[in-house]
N, C-alpha and C. Protein backbone atom coordinates (compact mmCIF):
# COMPACT_ATOMS: atom_id res chain seq x y z
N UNK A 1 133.75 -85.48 -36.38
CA UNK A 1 133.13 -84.18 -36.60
C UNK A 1 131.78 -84.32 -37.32
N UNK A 2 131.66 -85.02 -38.53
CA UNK A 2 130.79 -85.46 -38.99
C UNK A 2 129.60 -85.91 -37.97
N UNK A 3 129.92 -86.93 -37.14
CA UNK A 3 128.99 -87.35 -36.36
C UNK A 3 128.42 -86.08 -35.52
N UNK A 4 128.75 -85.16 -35.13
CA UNK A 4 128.26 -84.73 -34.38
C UNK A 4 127.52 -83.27 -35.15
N UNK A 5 127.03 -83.31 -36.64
CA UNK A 5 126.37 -82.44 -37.10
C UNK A 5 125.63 -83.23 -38.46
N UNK A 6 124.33 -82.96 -38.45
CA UNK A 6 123.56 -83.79 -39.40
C UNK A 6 124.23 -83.92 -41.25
N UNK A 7 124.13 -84.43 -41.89
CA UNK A 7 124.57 -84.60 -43.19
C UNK A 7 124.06 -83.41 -43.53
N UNK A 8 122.54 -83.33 -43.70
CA UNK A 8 122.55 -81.77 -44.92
C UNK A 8 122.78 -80.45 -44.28
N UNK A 9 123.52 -80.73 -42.87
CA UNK A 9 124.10 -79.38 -42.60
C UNK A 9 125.88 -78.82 -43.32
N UNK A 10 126.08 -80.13 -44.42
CA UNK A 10 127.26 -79.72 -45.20
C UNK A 10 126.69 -79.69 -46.33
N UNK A 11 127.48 -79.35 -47.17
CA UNK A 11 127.54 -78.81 -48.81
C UNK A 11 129.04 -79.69 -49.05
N UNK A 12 128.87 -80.98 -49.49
CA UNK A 12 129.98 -81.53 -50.12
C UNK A 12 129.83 -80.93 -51.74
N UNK A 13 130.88 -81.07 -52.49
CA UNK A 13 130.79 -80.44 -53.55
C UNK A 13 131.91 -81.41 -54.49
N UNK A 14 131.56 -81.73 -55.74
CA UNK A 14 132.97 -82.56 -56.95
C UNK A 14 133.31 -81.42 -57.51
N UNK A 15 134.88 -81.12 -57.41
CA UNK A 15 135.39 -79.88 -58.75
C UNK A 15 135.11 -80.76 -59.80
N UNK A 16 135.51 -80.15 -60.96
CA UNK A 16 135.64 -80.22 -62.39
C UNK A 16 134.73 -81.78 -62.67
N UNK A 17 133.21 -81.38 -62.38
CA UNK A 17 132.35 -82.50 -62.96
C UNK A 17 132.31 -82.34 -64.35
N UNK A 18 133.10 -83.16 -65.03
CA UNK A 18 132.93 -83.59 -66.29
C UNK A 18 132.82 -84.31 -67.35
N UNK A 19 132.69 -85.73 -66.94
CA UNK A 19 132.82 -86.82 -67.49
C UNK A 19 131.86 -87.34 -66.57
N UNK A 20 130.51 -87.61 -66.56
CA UNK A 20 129.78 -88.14 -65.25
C UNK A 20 128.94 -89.19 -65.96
N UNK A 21 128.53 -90.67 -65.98
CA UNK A 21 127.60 -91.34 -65.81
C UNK A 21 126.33 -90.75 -65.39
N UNK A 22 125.03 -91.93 -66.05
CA UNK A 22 123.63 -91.25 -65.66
C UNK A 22 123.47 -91.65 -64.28
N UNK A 23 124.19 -92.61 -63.60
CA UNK A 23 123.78 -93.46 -62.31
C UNK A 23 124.75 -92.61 -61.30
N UNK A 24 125.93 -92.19 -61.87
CA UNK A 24 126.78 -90.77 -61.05
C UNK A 24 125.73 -89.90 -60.73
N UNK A 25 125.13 -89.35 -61.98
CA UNK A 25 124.62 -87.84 -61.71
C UNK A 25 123.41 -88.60 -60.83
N UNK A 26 122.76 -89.65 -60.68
CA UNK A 26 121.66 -89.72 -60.13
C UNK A 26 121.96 -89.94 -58.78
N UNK A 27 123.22 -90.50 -58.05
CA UNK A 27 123.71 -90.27 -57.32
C UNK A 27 124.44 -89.26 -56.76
N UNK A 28 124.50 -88.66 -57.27
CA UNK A 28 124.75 -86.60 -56.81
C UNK A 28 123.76 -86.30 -56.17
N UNK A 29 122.39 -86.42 -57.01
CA UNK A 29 121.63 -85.58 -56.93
C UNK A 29 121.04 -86.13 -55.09
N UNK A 30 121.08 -87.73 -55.35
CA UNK A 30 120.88 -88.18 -54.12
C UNK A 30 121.28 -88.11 -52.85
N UNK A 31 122.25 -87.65 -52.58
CA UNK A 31 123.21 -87.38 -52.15
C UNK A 31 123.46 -85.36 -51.84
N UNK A 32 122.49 -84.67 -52.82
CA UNK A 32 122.36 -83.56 -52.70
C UNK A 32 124.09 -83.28 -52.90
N UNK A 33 125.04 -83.07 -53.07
CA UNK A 33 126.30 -82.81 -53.41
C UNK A 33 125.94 -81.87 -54.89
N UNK A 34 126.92 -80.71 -54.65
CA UNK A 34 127.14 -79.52 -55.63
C UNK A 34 128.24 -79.71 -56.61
N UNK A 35 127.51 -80.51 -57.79
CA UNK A 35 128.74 -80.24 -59.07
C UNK A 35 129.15 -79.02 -59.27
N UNK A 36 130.91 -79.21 -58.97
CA UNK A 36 130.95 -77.36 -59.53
C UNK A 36 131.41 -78.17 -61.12
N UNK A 37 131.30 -76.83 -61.63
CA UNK A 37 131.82 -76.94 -63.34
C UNK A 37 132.55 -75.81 -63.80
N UNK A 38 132.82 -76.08 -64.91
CA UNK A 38 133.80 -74.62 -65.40
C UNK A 38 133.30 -74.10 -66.46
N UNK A 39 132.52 -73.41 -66.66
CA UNK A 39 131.78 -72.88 -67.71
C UNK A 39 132.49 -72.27 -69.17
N UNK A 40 133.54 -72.37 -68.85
CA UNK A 40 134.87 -72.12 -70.09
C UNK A 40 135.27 -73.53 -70.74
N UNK A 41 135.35 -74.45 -69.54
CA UNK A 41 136.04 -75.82 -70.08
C UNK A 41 135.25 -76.40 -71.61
N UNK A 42 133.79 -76.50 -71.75
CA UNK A 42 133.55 -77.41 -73.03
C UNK A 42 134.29 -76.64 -74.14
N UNK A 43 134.16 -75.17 -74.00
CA UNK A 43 135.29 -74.34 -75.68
C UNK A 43 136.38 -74.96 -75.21
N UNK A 44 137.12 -74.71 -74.31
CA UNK A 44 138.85 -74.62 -74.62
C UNK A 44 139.09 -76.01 -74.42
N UNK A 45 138.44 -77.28 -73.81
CA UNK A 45 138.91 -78.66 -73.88
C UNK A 45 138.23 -79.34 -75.02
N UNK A 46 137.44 -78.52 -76.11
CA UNK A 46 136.70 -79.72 -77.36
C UNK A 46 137.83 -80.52 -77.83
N UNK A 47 139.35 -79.61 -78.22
CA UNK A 47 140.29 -80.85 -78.56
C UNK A 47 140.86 -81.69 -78.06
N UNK A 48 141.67 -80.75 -77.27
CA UNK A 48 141.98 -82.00 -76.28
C UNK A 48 140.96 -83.25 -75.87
N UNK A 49 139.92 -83.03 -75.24
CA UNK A 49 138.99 -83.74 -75.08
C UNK A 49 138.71 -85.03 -75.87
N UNK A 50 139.00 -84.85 -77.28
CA UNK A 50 138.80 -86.12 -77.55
C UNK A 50 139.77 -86.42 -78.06
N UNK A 51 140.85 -86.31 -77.64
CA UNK A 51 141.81 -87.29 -78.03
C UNK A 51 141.87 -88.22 -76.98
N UNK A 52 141.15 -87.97 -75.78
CA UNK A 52 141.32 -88.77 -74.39
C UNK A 52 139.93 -89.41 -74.01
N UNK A 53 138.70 -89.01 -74.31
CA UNK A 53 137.41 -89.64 -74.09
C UNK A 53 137.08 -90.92 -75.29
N UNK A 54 136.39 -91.83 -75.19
CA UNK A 54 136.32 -92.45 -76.23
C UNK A 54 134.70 -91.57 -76.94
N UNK A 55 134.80 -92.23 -77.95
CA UNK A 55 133.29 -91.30 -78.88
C UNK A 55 132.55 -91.91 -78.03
N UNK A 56 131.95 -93.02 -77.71
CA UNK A 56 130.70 -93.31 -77.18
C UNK A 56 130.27 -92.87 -75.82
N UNK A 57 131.70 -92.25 -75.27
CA UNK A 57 131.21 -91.07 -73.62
C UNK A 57 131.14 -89.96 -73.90
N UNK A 58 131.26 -89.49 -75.17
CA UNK A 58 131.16 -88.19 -75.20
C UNK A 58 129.98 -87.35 -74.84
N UNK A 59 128.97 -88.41 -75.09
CA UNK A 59 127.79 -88.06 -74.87
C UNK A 59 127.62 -87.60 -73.35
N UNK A 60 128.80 -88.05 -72.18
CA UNK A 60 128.58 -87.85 -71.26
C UNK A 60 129.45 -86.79 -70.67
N UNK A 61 129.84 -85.92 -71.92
CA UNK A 61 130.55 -84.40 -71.12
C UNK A 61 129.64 -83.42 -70.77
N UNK A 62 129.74 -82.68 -69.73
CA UNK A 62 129.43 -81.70 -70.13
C UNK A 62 127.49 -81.44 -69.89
N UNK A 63 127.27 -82.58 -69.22
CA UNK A 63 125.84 -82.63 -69.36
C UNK A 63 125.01 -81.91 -68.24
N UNK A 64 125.16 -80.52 -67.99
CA UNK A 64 124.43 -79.90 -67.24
C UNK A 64 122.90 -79.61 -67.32
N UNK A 65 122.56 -79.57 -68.61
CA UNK A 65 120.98 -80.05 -68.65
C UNK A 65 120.44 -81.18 -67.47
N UNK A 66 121.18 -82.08 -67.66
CA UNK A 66 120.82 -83.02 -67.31
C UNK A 66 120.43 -82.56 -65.73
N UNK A 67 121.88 -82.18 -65.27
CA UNK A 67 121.97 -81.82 -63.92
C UNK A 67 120.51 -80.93 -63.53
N UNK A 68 120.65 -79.85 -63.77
CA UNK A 68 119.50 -79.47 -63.55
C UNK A 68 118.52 -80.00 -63.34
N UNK A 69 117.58 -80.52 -64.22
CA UNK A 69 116.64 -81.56 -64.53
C UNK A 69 116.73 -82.25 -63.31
N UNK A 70 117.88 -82.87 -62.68
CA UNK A 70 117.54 -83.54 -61.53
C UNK A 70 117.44 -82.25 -60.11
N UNK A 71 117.08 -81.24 -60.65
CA UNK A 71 117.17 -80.66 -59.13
C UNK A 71 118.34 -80.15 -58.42
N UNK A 72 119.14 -80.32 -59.35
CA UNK A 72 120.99 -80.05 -58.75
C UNK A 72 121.20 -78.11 -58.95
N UNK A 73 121.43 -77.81 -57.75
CA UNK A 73 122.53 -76.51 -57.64
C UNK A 73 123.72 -76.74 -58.18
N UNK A 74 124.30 -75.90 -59.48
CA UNK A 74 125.67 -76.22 -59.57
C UNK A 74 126.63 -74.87 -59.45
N UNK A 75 127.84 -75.19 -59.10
CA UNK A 75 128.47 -74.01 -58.62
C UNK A 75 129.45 -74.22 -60.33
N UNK A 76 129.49 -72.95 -60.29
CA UNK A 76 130.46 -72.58 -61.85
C UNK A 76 131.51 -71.50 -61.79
N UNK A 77 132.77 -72.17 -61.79
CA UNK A 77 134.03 -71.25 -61.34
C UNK A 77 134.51 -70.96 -62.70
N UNK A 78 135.56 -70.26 -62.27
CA UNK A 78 136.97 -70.04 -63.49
C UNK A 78 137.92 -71.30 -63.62
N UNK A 79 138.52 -71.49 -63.08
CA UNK A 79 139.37 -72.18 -62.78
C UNK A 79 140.48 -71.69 -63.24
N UNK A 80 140.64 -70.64 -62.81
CA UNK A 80 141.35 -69.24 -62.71
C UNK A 80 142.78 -69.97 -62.07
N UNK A 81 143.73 -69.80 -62.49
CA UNK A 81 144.71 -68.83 -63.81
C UNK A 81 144.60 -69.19 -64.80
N UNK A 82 144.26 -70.62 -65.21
CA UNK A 82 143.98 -71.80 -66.27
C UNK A 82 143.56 -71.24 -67.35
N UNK A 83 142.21 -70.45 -66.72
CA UNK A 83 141.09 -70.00 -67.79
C UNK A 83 140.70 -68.17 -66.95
N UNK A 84 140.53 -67.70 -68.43
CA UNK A 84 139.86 -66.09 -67.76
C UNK A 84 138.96 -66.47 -66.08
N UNK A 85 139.71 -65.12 -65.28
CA UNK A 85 138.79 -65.01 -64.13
C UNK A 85 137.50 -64.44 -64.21
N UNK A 86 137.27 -63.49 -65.38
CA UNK A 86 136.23 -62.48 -65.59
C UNK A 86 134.79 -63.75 -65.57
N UNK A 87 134.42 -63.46 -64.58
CA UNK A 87 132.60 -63.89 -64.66
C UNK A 87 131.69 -63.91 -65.70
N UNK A 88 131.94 -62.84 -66.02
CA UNK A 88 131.31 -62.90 -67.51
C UNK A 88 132.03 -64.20 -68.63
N UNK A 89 133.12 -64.21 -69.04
CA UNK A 89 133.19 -64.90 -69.88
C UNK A 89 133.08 -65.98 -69.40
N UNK A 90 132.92 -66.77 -68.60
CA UNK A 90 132.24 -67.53 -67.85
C UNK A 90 130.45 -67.89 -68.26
N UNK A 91 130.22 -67.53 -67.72
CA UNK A 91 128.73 -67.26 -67.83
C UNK A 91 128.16 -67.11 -69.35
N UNK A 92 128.94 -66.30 -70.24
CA UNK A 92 128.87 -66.68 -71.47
C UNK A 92 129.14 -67.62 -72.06
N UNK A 93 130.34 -68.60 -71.69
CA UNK A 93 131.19 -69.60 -72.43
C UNK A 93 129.77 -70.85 -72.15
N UNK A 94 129.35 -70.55 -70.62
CA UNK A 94 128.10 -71.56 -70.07
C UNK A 94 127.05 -71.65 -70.81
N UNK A 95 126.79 -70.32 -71.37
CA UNK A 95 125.54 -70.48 -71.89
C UNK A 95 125.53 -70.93 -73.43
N UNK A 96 126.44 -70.53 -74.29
CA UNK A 96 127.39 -70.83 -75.85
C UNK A 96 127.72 -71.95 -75.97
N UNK A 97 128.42 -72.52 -75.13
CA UNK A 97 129.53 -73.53 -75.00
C UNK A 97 130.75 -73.11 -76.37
N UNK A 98 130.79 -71.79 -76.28
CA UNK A 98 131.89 -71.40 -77.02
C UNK A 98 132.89 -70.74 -76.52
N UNK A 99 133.91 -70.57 -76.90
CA UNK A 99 134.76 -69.93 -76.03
C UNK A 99 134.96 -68.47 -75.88
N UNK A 100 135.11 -67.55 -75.13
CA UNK A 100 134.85 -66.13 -75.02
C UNK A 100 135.50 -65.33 -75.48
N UNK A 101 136.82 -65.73 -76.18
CA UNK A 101 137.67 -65.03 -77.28
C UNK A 101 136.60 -64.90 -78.69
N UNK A 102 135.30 -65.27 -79.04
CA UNK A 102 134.69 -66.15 -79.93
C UNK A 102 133.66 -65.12 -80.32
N UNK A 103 133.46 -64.13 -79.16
CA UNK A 103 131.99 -63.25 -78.68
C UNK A 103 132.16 -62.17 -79.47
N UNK A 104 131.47 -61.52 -80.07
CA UNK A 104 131.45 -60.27 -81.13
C UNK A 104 130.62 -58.93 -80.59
N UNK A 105 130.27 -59.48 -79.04
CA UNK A 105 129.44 -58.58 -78.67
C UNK A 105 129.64 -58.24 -77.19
């Protein structure tokens, strides 16, 4: 199937990009592929999170700056039932990196 329709006529996409290398993300970007992310996950996984990452990758959660910067579209879900479906707290939690129980406004 592939063969018979050009590569950038798909949108491959990684769920839950979150732990990514600089030579990963530079290979995304190469590759044109859509990190989705969860714009809730950095609040509600900070603990968990490091009981399972070592300190010296931490640096590599979560790094959507980065993404950008290379030119990357990223798609940003709920990951709904897990986490609120509401868009908004979403989109807030993305922009905070706090969690949306957290918001006073």
């Amino acid at each position: 199937m592939l063969n018979e329709s050009p590569l950038n006529e798909h949108r491959y996409r990684i769920e839950h990009y979150v732990v990514v290398s600089n030579e990963d993300m530079q290979r995304t970007a190469e590759y044109a592929v859509v990190p989705s992310i969860q714009g809730l996950f950095p609040a509600s996984d900070s603990v968990p999170i490091q009981s399972i990452i070592a300190q010296e990758d931490m640096c590599l959660l979560y790094n959507w700056p980065q993404l950008i910067s290379l030119g990357l579209k990223l798609a940003n879900g709920s990951d709904s039932p897990v986490e609120s479906v509401n868009p908004f707290d979403g989109i807030w939690s993305s922009v905070t990196l706090q969690h949306h129980d957290e918001r006073t406004a």
